[in-house]
Protein backbone atom coordinates (compact mmCIF):
# COMPACT_ATOMS: atom_id res chain seq x y z
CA UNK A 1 0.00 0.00 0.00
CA UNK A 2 1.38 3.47 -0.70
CA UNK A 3 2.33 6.19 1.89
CA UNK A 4 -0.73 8.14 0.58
CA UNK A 5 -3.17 5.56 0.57
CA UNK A 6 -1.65 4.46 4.44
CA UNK A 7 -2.42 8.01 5.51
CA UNK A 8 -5.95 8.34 4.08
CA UNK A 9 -7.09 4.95 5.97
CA UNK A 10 -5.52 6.12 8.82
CA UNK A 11 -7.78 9.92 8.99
CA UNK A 12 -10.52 9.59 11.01
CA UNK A 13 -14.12 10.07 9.58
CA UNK A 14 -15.26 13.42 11.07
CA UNK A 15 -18.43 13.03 13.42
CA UNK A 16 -19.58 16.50 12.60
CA UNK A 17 -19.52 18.99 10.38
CA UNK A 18 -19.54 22.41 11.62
CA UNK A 19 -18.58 26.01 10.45
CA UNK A 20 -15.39 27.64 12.59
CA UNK A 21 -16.33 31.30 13.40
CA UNK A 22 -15.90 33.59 11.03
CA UNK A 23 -16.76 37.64 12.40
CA UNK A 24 -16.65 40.29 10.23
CA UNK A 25 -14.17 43.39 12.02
CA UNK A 26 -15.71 46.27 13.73
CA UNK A 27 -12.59 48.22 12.79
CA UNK A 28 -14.18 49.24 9.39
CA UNK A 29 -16.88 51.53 11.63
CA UNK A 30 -16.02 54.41 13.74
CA UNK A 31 -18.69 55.27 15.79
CA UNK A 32 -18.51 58.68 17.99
CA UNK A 33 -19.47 58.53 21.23
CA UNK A 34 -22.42 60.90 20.89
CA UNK A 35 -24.51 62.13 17.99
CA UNK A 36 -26.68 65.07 17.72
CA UNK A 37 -29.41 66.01 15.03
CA UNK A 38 -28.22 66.44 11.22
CA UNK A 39 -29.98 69.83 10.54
CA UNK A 40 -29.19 72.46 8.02
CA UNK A 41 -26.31 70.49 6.95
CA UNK A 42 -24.48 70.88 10.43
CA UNK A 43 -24.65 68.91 13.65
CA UNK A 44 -27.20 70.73 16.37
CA UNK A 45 -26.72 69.68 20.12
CA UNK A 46 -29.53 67.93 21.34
CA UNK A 47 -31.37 69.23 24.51
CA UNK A 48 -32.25 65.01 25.32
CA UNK A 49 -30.84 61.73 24.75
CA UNK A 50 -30.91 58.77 25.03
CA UNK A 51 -28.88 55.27 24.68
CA UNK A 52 -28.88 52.88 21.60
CA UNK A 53 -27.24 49.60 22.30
CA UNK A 54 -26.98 46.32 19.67
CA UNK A 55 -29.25 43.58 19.82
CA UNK A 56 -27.05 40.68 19.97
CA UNK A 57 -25.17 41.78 23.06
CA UNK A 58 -27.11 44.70 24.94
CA UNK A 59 -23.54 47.09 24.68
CA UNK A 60 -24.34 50.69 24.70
CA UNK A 61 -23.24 51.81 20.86
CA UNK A 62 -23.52 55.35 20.97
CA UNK A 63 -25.59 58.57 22.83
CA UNK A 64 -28.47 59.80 20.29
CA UNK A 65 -30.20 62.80 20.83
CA UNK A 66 -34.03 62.57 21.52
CA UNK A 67 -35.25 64.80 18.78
CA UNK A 68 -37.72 67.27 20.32
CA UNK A 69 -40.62 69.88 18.86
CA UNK A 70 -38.06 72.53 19.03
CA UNK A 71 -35.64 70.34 16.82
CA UNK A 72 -38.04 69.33 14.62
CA UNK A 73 -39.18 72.56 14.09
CA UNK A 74 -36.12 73.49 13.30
CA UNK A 75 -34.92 70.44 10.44
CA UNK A 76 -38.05 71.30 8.77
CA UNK A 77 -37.38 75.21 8.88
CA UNK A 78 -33.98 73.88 7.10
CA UNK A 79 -35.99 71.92 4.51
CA UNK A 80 -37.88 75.20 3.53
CA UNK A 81 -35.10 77.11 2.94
CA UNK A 82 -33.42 74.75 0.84
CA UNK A 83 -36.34 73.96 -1.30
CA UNK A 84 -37.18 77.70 -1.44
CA UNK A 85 -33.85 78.85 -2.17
CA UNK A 86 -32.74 76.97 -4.65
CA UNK A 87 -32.93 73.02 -5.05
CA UNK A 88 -36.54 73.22 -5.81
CA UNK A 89 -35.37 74.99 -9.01
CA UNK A 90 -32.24 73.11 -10.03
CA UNK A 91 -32.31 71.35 -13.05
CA UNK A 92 -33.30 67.79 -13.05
CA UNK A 93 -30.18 66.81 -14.47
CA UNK A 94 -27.97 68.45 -11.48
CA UNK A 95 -30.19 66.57 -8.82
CA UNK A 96 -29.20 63.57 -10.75
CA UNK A 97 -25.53 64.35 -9.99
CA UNK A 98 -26.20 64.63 -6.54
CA UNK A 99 -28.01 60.97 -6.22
CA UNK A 100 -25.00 59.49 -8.14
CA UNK A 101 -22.21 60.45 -6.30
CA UNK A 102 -24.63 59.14 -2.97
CA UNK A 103 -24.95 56.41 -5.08
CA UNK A 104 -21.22 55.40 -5.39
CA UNK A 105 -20.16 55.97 -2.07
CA UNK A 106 -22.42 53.95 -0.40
CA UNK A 107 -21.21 51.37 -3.21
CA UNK A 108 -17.61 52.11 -2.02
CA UNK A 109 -18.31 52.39 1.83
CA UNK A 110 -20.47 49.43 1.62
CA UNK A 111 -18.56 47.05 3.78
CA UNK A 112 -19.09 49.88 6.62
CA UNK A 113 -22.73 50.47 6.52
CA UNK A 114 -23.37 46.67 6.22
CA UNK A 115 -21.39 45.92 9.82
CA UNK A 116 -22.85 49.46 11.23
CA UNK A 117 -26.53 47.78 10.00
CA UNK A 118 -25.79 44.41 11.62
CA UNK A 119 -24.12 45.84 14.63
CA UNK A 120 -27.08 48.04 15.90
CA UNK A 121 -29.83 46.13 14.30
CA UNK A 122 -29.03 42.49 14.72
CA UNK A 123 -29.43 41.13 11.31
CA UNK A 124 -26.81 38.92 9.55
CA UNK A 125 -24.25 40.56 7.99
CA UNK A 126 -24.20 38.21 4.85
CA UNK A 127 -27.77 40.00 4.59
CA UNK A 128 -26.84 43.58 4.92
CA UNK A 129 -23.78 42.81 3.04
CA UNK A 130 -25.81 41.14 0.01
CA UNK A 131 -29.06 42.35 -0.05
CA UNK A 132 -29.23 45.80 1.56
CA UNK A 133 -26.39 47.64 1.18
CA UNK A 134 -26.47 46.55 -2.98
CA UNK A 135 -30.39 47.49 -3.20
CA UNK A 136 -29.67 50.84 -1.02
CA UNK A 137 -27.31 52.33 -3.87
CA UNK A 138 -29.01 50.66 -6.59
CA UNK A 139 -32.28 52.92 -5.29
CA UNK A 140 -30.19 55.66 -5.66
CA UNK A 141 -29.01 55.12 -8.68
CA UNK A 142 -32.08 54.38 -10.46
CA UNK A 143 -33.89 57.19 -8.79
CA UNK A 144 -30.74 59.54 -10.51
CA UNK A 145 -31.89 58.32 -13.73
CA UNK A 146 -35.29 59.97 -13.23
CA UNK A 147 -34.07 63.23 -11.56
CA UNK A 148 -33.99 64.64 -15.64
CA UNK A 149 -36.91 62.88 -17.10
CA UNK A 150 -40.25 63.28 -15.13
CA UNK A 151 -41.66 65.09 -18.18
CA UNK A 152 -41.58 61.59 -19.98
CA UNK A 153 -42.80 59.62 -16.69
CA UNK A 154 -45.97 61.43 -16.80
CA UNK A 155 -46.61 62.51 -20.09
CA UNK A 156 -48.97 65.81 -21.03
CA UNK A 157 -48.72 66.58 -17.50
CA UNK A 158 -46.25 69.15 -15.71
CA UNK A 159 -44.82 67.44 -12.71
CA UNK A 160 -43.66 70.09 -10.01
CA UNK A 161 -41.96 69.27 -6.70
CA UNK A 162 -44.58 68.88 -3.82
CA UNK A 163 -42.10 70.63 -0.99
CA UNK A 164 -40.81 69.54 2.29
CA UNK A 165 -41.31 65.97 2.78
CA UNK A 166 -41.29 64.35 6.44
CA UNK A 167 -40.51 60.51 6.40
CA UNK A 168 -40.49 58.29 9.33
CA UNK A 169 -38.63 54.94 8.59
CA UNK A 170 -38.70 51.56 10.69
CA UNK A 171 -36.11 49.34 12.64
CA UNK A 172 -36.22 45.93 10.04
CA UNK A 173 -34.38 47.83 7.24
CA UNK A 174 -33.34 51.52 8.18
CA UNK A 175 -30.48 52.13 5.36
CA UNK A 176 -32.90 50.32 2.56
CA UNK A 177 -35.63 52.04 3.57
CA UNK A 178 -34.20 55.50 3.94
CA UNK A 179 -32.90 55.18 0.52
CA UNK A 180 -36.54 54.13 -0.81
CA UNK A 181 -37.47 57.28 0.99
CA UNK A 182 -34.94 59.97 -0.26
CA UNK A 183 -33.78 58.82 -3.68
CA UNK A 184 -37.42 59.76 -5.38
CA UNK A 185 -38.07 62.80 -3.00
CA UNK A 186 -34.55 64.33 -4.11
CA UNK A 187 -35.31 63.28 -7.75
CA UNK A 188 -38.63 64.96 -7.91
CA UNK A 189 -36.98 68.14 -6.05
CA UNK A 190 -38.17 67.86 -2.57
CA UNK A 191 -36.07 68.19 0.53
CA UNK A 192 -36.63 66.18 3.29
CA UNK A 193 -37.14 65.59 6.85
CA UNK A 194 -36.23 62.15 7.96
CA UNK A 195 -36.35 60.59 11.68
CA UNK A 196 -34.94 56.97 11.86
CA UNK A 197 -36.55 54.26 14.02
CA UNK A 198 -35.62 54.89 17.63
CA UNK A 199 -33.54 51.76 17.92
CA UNK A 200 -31.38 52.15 14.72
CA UNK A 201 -30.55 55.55 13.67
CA UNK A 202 -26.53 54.65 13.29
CA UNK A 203 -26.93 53.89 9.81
CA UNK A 204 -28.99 57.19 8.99
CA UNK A 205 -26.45 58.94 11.20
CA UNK A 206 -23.51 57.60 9.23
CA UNK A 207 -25.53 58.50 5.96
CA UNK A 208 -24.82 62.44 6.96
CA UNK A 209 -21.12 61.82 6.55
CA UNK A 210 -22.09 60.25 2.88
CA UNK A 211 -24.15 64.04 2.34
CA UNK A 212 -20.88 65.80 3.37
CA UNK A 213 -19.00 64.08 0.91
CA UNK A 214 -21.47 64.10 -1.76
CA UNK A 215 -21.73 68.28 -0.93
CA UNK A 216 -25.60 68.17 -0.64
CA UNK A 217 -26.60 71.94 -0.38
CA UNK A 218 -27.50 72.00 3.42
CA UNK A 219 -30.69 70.85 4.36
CA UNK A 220 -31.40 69.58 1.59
CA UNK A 221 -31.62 66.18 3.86
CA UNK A 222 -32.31 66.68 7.53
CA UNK A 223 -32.17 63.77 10.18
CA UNK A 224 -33.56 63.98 13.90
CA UNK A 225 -33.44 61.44 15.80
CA UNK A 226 -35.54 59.90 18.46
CA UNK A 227 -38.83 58.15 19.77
CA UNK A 228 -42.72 58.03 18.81
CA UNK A 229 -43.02 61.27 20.16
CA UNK A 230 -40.54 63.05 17.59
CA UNK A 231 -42.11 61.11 14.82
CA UNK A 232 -45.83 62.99 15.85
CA UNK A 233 -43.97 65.99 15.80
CA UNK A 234 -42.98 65.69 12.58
CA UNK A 235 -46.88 64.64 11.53
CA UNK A 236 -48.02 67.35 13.45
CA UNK A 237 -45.94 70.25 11.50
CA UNK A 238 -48.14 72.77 9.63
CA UNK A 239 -45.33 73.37 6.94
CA UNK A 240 -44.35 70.04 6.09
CA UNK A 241 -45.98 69.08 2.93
CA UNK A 242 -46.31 65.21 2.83
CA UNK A 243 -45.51 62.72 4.56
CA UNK A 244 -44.25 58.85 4.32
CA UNK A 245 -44.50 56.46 6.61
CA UNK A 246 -43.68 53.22 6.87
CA UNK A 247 -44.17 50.80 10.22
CA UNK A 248 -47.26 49.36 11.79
CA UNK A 249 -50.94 49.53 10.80
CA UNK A 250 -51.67 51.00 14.00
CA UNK A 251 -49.73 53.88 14.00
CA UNK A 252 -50.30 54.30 10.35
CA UNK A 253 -53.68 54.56 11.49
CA UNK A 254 -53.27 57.18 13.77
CA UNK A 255 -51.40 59.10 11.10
CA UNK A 256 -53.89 59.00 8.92
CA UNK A 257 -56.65 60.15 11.55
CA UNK A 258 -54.32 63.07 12.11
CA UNK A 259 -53.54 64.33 8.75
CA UNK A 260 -57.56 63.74 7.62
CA UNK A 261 -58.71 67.28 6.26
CA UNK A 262 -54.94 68.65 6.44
CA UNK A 263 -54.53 68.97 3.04
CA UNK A 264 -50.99 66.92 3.55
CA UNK A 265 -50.16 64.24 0.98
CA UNK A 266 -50.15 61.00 2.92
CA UNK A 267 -48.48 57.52 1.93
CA UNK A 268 -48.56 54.12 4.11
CA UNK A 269 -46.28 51.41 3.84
CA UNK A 270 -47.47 48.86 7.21
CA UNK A 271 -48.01 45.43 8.49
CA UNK A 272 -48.77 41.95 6.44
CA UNK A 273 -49.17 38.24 6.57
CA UNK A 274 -48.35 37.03 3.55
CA UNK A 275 -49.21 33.67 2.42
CA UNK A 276 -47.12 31.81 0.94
CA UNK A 277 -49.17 28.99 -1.48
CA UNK A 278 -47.46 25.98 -2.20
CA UNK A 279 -49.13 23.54 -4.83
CA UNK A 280 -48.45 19.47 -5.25
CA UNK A 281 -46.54 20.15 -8.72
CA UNK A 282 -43.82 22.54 -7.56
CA UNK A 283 -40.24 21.88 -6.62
CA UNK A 284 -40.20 20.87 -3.32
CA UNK A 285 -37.08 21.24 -2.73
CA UNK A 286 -36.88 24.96 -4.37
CA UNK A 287 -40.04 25.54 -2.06
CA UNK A 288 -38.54 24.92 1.05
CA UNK A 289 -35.94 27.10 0.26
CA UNK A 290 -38.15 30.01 -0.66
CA UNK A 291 -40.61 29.39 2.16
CA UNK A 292 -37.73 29.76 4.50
CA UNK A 293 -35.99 32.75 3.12
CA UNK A 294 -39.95 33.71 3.25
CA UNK A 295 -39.65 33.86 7.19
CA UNK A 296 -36.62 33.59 8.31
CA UNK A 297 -35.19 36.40 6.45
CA UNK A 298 -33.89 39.12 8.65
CA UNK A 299 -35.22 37.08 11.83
CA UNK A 300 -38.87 37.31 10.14
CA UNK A 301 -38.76 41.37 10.73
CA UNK A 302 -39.83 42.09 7.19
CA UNK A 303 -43.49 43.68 6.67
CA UNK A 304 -44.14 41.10 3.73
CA UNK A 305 -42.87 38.25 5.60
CA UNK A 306 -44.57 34.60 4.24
CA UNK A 307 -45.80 33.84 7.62
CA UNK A 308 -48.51 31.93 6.46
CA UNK A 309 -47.72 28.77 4.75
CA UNK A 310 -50.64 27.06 2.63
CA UNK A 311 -49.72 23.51 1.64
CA UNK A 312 -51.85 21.30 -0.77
CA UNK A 313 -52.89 18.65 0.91
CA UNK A 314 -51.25 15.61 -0.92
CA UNK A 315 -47.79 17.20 -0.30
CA UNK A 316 -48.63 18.31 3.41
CA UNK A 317 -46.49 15.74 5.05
CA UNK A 318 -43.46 15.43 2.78
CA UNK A 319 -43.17 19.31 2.58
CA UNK A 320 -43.62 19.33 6.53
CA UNK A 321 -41.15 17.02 6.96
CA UNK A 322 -38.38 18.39 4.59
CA UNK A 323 -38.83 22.11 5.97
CA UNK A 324 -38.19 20.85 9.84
CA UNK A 325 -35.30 19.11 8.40
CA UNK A 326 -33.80 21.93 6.85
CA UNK A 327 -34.57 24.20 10.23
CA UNK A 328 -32.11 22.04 11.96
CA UNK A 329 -29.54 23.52 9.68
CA UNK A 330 -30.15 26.97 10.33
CA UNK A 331 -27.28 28.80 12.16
CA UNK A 332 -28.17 31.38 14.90
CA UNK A 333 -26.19 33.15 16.51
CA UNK A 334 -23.44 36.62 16.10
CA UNK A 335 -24.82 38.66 13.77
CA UNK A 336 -21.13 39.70 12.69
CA UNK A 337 -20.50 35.72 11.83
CA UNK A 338 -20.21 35.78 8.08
CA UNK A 339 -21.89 32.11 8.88
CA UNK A 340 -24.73 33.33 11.10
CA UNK A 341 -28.62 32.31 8.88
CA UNK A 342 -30.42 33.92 11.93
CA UNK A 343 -29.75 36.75 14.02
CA UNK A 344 -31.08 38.66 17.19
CA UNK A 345 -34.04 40.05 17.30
CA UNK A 346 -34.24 43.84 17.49
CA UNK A 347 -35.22 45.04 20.83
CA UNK A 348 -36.64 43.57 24.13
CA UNK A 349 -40.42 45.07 23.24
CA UNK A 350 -40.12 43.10 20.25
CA UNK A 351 -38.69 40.04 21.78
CA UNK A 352 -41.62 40.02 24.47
CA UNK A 353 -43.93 40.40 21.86
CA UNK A 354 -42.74 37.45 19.78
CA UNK A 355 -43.34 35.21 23.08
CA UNK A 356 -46.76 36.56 23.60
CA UNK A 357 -47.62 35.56 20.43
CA UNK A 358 -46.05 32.14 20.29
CA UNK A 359 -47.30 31.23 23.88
CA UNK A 360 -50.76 31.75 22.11
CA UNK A 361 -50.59 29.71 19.71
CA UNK A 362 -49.54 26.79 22.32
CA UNK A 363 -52.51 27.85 24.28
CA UNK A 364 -54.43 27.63 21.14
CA UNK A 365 -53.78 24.35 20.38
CA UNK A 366 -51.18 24.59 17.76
CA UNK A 367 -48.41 21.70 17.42
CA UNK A 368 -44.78 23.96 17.86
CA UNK A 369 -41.59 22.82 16.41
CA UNK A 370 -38.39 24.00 17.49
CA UNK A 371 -35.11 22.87 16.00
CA UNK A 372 -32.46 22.24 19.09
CA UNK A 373 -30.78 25.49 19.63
CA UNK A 374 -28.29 27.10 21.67
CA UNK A 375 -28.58 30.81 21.63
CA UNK A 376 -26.81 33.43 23.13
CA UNK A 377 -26.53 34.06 27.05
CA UNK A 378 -26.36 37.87 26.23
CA UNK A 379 -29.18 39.90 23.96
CA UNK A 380 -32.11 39.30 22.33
CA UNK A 381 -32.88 35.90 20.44
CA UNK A 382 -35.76 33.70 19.58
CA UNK A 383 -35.33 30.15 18.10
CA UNK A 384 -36.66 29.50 14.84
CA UNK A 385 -40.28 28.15 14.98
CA UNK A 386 -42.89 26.67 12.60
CA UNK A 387 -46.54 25.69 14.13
CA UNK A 388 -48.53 22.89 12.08
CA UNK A 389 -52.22 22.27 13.20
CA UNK A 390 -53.25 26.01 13.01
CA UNK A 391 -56.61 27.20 12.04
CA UNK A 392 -57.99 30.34 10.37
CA UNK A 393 -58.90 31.56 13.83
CA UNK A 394 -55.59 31.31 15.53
CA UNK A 395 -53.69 34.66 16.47
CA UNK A 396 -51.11 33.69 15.00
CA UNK A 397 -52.72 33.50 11.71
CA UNK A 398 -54.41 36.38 11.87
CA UNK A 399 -51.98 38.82 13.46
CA UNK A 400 -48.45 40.10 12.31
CA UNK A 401 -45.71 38.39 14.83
CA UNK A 402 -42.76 40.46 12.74
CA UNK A 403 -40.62 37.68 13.90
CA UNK A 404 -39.20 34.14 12.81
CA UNK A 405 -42.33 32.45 13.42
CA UNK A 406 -44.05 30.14 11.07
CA UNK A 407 -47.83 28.87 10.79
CA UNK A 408 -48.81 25.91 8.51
CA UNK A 409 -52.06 25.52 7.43
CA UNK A 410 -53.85 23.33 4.04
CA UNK A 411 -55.89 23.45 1.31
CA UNK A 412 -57.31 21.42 -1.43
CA UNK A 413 -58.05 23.40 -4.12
CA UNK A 414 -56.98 26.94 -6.10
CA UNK A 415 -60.35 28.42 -4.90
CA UNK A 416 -59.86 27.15 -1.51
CA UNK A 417 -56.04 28.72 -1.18
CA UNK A 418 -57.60 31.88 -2.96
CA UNK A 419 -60.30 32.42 -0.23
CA UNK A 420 -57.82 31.40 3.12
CA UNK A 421 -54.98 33.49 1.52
CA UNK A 422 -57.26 36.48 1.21
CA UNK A 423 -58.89 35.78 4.33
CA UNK A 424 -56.35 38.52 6.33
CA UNK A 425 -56.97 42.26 6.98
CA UNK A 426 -53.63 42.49 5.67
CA UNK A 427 -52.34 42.92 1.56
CA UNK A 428 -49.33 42.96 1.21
CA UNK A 429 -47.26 40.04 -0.51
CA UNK A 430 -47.97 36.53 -1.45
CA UNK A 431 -46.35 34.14 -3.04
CA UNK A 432 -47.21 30.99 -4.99
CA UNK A 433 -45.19 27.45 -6.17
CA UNK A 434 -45.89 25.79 -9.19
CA UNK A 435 -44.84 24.88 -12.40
CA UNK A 436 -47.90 25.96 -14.44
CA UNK A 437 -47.62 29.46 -15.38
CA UNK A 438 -51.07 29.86 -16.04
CA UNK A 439 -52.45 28.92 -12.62
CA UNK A 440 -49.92 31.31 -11.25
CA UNK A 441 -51.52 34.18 -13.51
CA UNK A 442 -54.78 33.00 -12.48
CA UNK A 443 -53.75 33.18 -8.46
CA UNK A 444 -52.34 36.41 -8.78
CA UNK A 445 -55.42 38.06 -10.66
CA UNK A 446 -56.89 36.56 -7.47
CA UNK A 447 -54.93 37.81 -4.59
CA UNK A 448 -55.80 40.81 -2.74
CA UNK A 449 -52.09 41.60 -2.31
CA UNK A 450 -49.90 44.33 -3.37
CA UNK A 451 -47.09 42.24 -4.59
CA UNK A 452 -47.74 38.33 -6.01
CA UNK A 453 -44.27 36.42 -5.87
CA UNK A 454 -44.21 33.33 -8.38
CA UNK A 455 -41.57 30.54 -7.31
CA UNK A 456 -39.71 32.61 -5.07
CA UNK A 457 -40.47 34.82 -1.99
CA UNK A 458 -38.48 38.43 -0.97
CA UNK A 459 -37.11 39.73 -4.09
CA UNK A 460 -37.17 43.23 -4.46
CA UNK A 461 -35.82 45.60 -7.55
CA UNK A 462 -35.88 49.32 -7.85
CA UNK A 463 -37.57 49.05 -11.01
CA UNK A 464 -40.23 47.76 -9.10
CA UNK A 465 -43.25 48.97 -7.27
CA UNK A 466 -44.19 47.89 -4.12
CA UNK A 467 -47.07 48.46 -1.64
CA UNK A 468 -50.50 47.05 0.42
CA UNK A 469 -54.21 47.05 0.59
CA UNK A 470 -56.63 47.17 2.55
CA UNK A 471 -54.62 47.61 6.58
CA UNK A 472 -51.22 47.31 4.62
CA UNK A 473 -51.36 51.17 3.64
CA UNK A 474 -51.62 52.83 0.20
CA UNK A 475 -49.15 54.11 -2.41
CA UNK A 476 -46.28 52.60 -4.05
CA UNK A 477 -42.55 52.67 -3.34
CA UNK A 478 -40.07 52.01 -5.67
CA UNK A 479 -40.51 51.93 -9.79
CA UNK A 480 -41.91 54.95 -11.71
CA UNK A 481 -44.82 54.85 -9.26
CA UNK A 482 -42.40 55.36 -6.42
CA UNK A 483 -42.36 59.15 -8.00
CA UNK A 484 -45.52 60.36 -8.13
CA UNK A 485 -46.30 60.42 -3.96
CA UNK A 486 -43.43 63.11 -4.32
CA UNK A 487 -44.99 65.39 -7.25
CA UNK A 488 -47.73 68.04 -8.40
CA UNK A 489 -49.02 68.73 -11.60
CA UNK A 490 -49.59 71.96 -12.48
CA UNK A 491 -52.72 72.86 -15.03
């Protein structure tokens, strides 16, 4: 026998095969040790602050000022000075310029938002690293390509900038969605007033420094920081001229009680339950894939999450059994780890919340499964869970758990996955699994949801729209339609 062959009989089979740690540095960010607001294209001391720590290990981060009515008050005073003096009137094509150098350096400081995102939000980095940081700037840069061409969006029409815009953004994405925010209102020729979620505004922080080197005309983008009560400010504001919100239906609601006979331009951007519709003729395989990056995705905080999973009834058990299979795989753990599937989950309020929810679907009567798991000692986390046994009636199939929480419910026939997908007073996303292309034209002519996924779940382009009905909200981010919530036309 040869040397080589001695060797290989003598190497021990390995028992296990596991993935060595592998963190992403935190020397790429450099986070000061207190912020203030971002108004006017300066930094203003804040009169209150307050602490935001990360997820995944409870540290303090950084001191964040608590934006009050006097600051607010003030960003938005910024924002009509730029818009009257100036950037309102700038040529489309010069705006454009603007977007595209934002565009590139988030492209080029990319590495640095994506562990900033991870680090105060708790989200993977492989996620923030592939999926938002690359959609951020390619918002950007689609929204530059508009900046000189809104004549030909909306033809025999003359689109005109609506004015100061106040946007209030949430904790699941807070670059992506500031950049589905800004990108159109700068395009159209708005300035803007934006106020990050209370427990992630590092990312929108570091965004200022991007502004700086982009040389945005001061406030042309103003960011305040802090809680509920800044956001109402910001509603409140007699001069502010629309606003865009996106977060839960029932604060949506209350903005849109609030702003009813104001005369202020209003879109909504809230809560779902997606369902996600698998038929007996689709991949299986490719399914369970899809139906987990459905949930599991970003720890299940995503607004068009496929937390409902209907399964035809010949393939119930099969499918059930592959998908627990392939939830003992998922890693969770430091959201830093370039290895990590499943991170921590955002805050303590949401953490309870998730508990609540899952407790009451125990009490129910669900059946839970729960891969084995060892999380964390430190922060927030929440093992991966799918319930089979649910019915319609169930909270958790009626109410949004924003977290990585899975209910699995049947049907027999198109009509019958039609009616219990649509039975929701959400409408936001669906998706649907099968090879025939016309039954998945058929189901989406059917579904009372803004967005219709066929054979896959969560994949999102600037090119396209995207937006709810009925207690999902109203409007459309994203895609030429993304522009008009930020226009007039003049007669």
């Amino acid at each position: 026998m040869a040397e080589l062959d001695r060797k290989r009989a003598s190497a021990p089979a390995p028992k296990e095969w596991t993935y060595a740690p592998a963190p992403e540095s935190r020397d790429v960010v450099r986070l000061e040790e207190r912020y203030g607001n971002f108004i006017g294209g300066e930094w203003v001391e804040p009169a209150e602050t307050y602490v935001t720590v990360s997820p995944s290990s409870e540290e303090p981060l950084a001191t964040v000022a608590q934006g009050t009515t006097a600051d607010v008050d003030a960003a938005v005073g910024a924002a009509r000075d730029a818009f009257a003096n100036g950037w309102s009137a700038l040529a489309g094509s010069e705006r454009a310029k603007y977007l595209f150098r934002v565009a590139r350096i988030l492209q080029e400081r990319s590495r640095e938002f994506a562990v900033l995102e991870s680090l105060n939000g708790g989200k993977p980095i492989k996620e923030s690293r592939d999926v938002d940081l690359p959609l951020a700037a390619a918002h950007f840069f689609y929204y530059a390509g508009w900046a000189d061409k809104l004549e030909y969006a909306f033809p025999n029409r003359r689109p005109a900038p609506v004015g100061v815009a106040g946007q209030i953004i949430p904790w699941n994405f807070p670059l992506l969605m500031l950049a589905w925010k800004v990108g159109p209102a700068l395009a159209c020729g708005n300035t803007v007033v934006l106020k990050p979620a209370e427990t992630t505004p590092l990312t929108a922080l570091l965004f200022c420094d991007v502004l700086r080197q982009a040389e945005l005309p001061p406030g042309v983008v103003n960011i305040v920081t802090g809680d509920g009560r800044t956001g109402a400010a910001l509603v409140d504001h007699p001069d502010v001229d629309k606003i865009a919100f996106t977060g839960s239906t029932e604060v949506g609601k209350a903005i849109q009680r609030q702003l009813a006979g104001s005369g202020k331009r209003l879109t909504l951007e809230l809560g779902g339950k997606a369902a996600n519709i698998v038929f007996d003729d689709s991949a299986l395989d490719q399914a369970v894939e899809g139906i987990v990056n459905g949930i599991y995705f970003n720890q299940g905080h995503v607004c068009c999450a496929g937390s409902r999973l209907f399964v035809q009834e010949s393939i119930y058990e099969p499918l059930v059994e592959k998908l627990k299979r392939r939830l003992t795989t998922l890693r969770v753990g430091d959201p830093l780890d370039k290895n990590t599937d499943v991170g921590a989950i955002n805050s303590s309020m949401q953490l309870e919340k998730i508990r609540a929810l899952v407790q009451s679907g125990v009490d129910e009567g669900a059946e839970i499964y729960q891969p084995p798991c060892r999380l964390p000692e430190k922060g927030y986390w929440f093992v991966p869970t799918v319930f089979t046994n649910v019915a319609q009636s169930y909270r958790i199939a009626q109410e949004e758990i924003f977290g990585p929480v899975l209910s699995v419910l049947t049907f027999r026939t198109p009509d019958e996955a039609v009616e219990k997908a649509n039975n929701t007073p959400y409408g936001l996303s669906a998706g649907v699994w099968t090879e025939k292309g016309s039954r998945i034209l058929w189901m989406a002519q059917r579904m009372r949801a803004g967005v219709v996924w066929a054979n896959t779940f969560n994949r999102f382009d600037p090119t396209s729209p995207f937006g709810g009905y009925k207690e999902s909200g109203f409007g459309r981010e994203g895609g030429r339609h993304g522009l008009e919530p930020y226009l007039r036309f003049e007669e």
